[in-house]
Protein backbone atom coordinates (compact mmCIF):
# COMPACT_ATOMS: atom_id res chain seq x y z
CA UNK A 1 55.56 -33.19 -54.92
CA UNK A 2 58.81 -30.89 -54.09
CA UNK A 3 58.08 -28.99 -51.01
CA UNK A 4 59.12 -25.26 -50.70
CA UNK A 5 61.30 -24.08 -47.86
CA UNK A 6 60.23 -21.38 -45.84
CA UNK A 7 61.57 -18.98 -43.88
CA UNK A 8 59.69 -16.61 -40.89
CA UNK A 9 60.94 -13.30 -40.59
CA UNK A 10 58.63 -10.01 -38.78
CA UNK A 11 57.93 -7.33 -41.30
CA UNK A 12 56.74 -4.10 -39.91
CA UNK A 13 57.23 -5.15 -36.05
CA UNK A 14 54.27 -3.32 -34.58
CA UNK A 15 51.01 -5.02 -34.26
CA UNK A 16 47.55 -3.83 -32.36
CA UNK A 17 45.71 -5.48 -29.97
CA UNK A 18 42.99 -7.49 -30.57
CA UNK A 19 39.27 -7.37 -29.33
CA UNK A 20 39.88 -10.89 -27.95
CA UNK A 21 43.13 -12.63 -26.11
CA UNK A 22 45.70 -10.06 -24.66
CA UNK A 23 49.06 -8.56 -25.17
CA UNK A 24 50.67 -12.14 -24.46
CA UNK A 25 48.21 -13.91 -26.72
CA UNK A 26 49.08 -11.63 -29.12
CA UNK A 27 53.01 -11.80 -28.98
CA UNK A 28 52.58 -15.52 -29.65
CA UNK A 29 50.08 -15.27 -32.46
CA UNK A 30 51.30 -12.21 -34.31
CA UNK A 31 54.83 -13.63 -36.18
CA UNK A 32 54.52 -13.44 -40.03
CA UNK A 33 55.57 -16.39 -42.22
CA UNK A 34 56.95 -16.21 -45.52
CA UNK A 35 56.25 -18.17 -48.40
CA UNK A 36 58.37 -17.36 -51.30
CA UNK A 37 57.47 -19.36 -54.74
CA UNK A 38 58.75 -22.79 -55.76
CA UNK A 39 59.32 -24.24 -59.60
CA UNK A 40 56.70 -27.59 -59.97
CA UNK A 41 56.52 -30.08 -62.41
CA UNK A 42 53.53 -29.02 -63.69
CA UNK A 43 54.63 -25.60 -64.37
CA UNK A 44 55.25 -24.33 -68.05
CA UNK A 45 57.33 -21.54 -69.44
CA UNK A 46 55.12 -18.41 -68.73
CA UNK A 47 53.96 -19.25 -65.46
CA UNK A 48 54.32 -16.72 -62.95
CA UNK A 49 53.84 -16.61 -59.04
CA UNK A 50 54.02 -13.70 -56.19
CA UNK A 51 55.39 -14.37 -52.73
CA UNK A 52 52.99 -14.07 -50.28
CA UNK A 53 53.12 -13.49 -46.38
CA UNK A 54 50.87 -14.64 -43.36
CA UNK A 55 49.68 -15.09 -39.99
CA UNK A 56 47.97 -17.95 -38.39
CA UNK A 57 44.25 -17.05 -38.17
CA UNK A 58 42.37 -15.46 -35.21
CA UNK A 59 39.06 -15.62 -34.03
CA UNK A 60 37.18 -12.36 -33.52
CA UNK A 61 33.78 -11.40 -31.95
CA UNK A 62 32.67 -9.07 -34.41
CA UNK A 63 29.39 -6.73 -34.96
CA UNK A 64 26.76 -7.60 -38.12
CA UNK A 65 23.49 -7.32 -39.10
CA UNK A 66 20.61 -9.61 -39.48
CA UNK A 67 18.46 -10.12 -41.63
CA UNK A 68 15.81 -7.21 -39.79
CA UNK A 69 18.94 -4.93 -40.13
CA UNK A 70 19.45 -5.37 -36.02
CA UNK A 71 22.97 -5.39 -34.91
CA UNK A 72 24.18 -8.41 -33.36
CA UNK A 73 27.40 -10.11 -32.31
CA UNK A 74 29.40 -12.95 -34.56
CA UNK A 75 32.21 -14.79 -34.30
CA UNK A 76 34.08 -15.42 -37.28
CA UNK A 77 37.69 -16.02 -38.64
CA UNK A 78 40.23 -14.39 -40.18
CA UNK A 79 43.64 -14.42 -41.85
CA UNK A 80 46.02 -11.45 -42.11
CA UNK A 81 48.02 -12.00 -45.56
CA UNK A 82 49.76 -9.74 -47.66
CA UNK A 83 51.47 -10.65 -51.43
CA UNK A 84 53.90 -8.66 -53.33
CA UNK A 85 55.54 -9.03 -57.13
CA UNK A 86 58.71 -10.12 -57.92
CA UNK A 87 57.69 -11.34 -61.34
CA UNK A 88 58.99 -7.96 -63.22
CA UNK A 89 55.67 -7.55 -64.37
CA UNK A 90 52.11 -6.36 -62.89
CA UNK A 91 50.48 -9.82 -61.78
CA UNK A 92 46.45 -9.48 -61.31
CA UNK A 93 45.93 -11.50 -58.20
CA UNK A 94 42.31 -12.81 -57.86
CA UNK A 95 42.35 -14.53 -55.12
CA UNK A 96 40.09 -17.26 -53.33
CA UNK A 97 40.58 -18.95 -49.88
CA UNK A 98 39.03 -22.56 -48.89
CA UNK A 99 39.47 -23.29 -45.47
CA UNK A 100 38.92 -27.20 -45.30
CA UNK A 101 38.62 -28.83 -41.95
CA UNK A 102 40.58 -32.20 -42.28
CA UNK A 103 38.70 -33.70 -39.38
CA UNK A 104 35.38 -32.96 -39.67
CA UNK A 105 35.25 -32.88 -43.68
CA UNK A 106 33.97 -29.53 -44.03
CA UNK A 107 34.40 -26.60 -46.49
CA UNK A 108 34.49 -22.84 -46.25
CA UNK A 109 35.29 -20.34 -48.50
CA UNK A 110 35.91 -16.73 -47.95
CA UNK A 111 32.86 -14.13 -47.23
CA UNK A 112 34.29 -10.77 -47.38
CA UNK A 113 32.17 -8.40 -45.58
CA UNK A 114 32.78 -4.56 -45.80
CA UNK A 115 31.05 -4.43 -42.48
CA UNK A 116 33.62 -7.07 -41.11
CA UNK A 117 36.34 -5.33 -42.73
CA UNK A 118 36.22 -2.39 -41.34
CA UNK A 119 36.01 -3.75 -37.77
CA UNK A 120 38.97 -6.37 -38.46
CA UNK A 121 40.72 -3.05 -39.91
CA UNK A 122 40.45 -0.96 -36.24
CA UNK A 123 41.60 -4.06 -34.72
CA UNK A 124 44.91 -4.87 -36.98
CA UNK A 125 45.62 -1.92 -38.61
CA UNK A 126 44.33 1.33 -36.56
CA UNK A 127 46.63 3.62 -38.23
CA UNK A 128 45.74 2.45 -42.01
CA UNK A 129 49.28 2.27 -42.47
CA UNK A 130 48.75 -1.28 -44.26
CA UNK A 131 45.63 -0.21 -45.86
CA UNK A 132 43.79 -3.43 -45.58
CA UNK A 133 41.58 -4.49 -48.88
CA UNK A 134 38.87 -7.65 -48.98
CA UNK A 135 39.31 -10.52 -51.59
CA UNK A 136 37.44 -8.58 -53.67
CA UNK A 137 39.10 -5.25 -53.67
CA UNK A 138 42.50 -6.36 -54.17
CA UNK A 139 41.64 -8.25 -57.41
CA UNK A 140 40.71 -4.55 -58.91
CA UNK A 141 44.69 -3.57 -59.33
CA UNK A 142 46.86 -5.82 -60.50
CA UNK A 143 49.86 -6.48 -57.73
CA UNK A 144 53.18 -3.53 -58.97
CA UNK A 145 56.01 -5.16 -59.22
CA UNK A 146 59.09 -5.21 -56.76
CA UNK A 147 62.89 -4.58 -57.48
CA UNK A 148 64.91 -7.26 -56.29
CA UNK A 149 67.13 -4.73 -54.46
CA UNK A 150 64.33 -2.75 -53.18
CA UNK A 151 62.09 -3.35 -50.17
CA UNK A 152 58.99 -5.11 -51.39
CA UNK A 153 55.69 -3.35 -52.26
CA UNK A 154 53.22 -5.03 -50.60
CA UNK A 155 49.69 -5.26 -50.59
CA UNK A 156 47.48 -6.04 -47.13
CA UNK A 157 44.64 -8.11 -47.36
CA UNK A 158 42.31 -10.13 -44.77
CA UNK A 159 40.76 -12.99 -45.56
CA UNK A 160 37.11 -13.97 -43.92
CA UNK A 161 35.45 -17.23 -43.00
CA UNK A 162 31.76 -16.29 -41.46
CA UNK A 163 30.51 -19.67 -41.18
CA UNK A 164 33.34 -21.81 -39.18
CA UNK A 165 31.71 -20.78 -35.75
CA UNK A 166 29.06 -22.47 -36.86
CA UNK A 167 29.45 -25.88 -38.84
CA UNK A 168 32.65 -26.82 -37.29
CA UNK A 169 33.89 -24.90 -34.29
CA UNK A 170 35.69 -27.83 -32.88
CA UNK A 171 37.76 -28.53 -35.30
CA UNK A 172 41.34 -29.02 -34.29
CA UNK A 173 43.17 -29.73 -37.84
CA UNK A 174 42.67 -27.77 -40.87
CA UNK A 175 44.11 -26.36 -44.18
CA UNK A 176 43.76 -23.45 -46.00
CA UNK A 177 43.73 -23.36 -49.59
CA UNK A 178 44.99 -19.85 -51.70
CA UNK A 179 44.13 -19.73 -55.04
CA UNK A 180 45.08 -16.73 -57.45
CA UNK A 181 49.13 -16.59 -56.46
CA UNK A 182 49.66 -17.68 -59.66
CA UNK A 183 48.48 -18.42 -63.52
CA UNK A 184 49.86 -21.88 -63.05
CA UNK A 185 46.99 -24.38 -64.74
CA UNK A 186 47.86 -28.00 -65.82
CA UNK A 187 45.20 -30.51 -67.43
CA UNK A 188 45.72 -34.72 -66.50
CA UNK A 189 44.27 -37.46 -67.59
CA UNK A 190 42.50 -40.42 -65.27
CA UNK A 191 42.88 -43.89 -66.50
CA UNK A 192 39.01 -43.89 -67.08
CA UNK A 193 39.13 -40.53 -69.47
CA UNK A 194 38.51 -38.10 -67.54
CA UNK A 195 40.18 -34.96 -67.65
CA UNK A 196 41.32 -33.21 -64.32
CA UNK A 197 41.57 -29.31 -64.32
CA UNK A 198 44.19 -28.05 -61.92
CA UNK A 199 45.60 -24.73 -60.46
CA UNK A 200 48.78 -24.12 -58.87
CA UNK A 201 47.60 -23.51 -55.10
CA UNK A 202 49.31 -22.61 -51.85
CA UNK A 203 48.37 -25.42 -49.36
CA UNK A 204 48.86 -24.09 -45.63
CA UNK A 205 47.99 -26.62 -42.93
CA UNK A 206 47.38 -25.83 -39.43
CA UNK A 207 46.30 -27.41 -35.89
CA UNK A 208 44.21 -26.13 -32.67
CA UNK A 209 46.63 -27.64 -29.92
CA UNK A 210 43.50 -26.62 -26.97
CA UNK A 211 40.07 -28.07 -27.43
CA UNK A 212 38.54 -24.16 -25.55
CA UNK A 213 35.19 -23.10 -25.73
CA UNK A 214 36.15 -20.05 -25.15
CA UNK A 215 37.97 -18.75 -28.65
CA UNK A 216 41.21 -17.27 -27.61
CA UNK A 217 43.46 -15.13 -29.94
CA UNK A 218 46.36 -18.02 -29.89
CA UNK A 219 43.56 -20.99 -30.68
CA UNK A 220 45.62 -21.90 -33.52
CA UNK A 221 49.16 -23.07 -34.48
CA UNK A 222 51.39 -23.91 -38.14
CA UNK A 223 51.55 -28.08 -38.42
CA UNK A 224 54.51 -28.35 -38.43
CA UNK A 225 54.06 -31.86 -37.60
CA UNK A 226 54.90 -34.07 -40.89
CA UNK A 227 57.22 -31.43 -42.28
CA UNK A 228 56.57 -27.62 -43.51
CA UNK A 229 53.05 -26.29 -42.39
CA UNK A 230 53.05 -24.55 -46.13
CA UNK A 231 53.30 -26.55 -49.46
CA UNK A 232 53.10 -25.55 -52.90
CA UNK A 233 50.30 -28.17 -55.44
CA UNK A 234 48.52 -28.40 -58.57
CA UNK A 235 45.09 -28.97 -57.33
CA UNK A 236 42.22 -29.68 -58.96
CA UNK A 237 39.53 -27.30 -59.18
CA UNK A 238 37.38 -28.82 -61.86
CA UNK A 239 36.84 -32.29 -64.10
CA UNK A 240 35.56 -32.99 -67.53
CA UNK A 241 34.10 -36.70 -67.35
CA UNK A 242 34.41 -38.25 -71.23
CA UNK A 243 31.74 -38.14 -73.60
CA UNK A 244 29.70 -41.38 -73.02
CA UNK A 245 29.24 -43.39 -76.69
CA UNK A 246 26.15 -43.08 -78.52
């Protein structure tokens, strides 16, 4: 599998400060990668893909509700992202993000919470300059497309993992899984007959250098440690076993 080459560059250059960690934390945690799009095998003719932009996730300590409708605290995860076109035609992006922990075998796939939002929204965009949306919201307009000679129109998203505090907060190596970049879909065959579905996917692996109890803004780094953190796959989403003879 042909690995993509990436490049980091900052993007809009101002960033807020976050409920937890400080102005240091946040320096160290707030550069932007950027992963442009890569040719596979597996690819056909008509398959498209958008670029798409990141930062490591954070941990926050967030307000919700229970199930009486009291307020309490949480502490959840999130990733800033954002994704623009340069496919010369409007791309619907629907997109879906598994965070699987590689050490303690778990998986987590995004909740997103209006209520979270809107909090994670104060905290990384306070102007609404960016104009945040959830996984959700962004799938309702497909992504414009960009001119190559123009400054790319993006669009911000967050993505939201509720449930990471609480089945595997000690986790120290993980990856997270995008879906919905692109249309790319391949079909393969096992030995035994059975039929492999498979999406072209953005694999993005990461590691948690500190073993804290106390979740820090900067918890989290790119793995960078058996080549590029960020890989582009065919993964398989789905499998039809063979028919078994009557």
């Amino acid at each position: 599998m042909r690995e993509h080459r990436m490049h980091r560059r900052g993007f809009l250059g101002a960033v807020a400060l976050s409920a937890v960690g400080g102005p240091l934390a946040l320096a160290q945690n707030a550069a932007e990668r950027k992963i442009d799009p890569i040719n596979l095998p597996l690819d056909k003719s008509d398959v498209w893909t958008l670029h798409f932009r990141y930062k490591v996730p954070r941990i926050a300590t967030l307000d919700t509700l229970d199930a009486t409708g009291k307020k309490v605290k949480k502490t959840i995860w999130y990733m800033w992202y954002q994704v623009y076109n340069m496919s010369g035609e409007p791309q619907t992006f629907l997109p879906e993000f598994e965070l699987v922990t590689k050490d303690l075998n778990t998986a987590h796939l995004d909740q997103p919470e209006p209520y979270l939002l809107e909090q994670l929204k104060k905290i990384e965009d306070p102007t609404g300059i960016l104009g945040f949306q959830s996984t959700i919201t962004i799938s309702k307009r497909p992504i414009p497309p960009s001119k190559p000679d123009a400054i790319p129109r993006v669009v911000s998203g967050v993505a939201i993992w509720t449930d990471i505090f609480e089945k595997a907060p000690n986790t120290n190596k993980f990856s997270v899984y995008v879906l919905g970049l692109s249309n790319g879909l391949a079909v393969e065959e096992t030995p035994t007959g059975e039929k492999l579905i498979k999406r072209k996917t953005l694999q993005i692996n990461f590691v948690r250098p500190a073993d804290d109890l106390k979740p820090q803004l900067a918890d989290f780094a790119a793995d960078e440690g058996n080549g590029p953190a960020e890989r582009w796959i065919y993964r398989t989403v789905s499998s039809v076993k063979p028919k078994a003879p009557q």
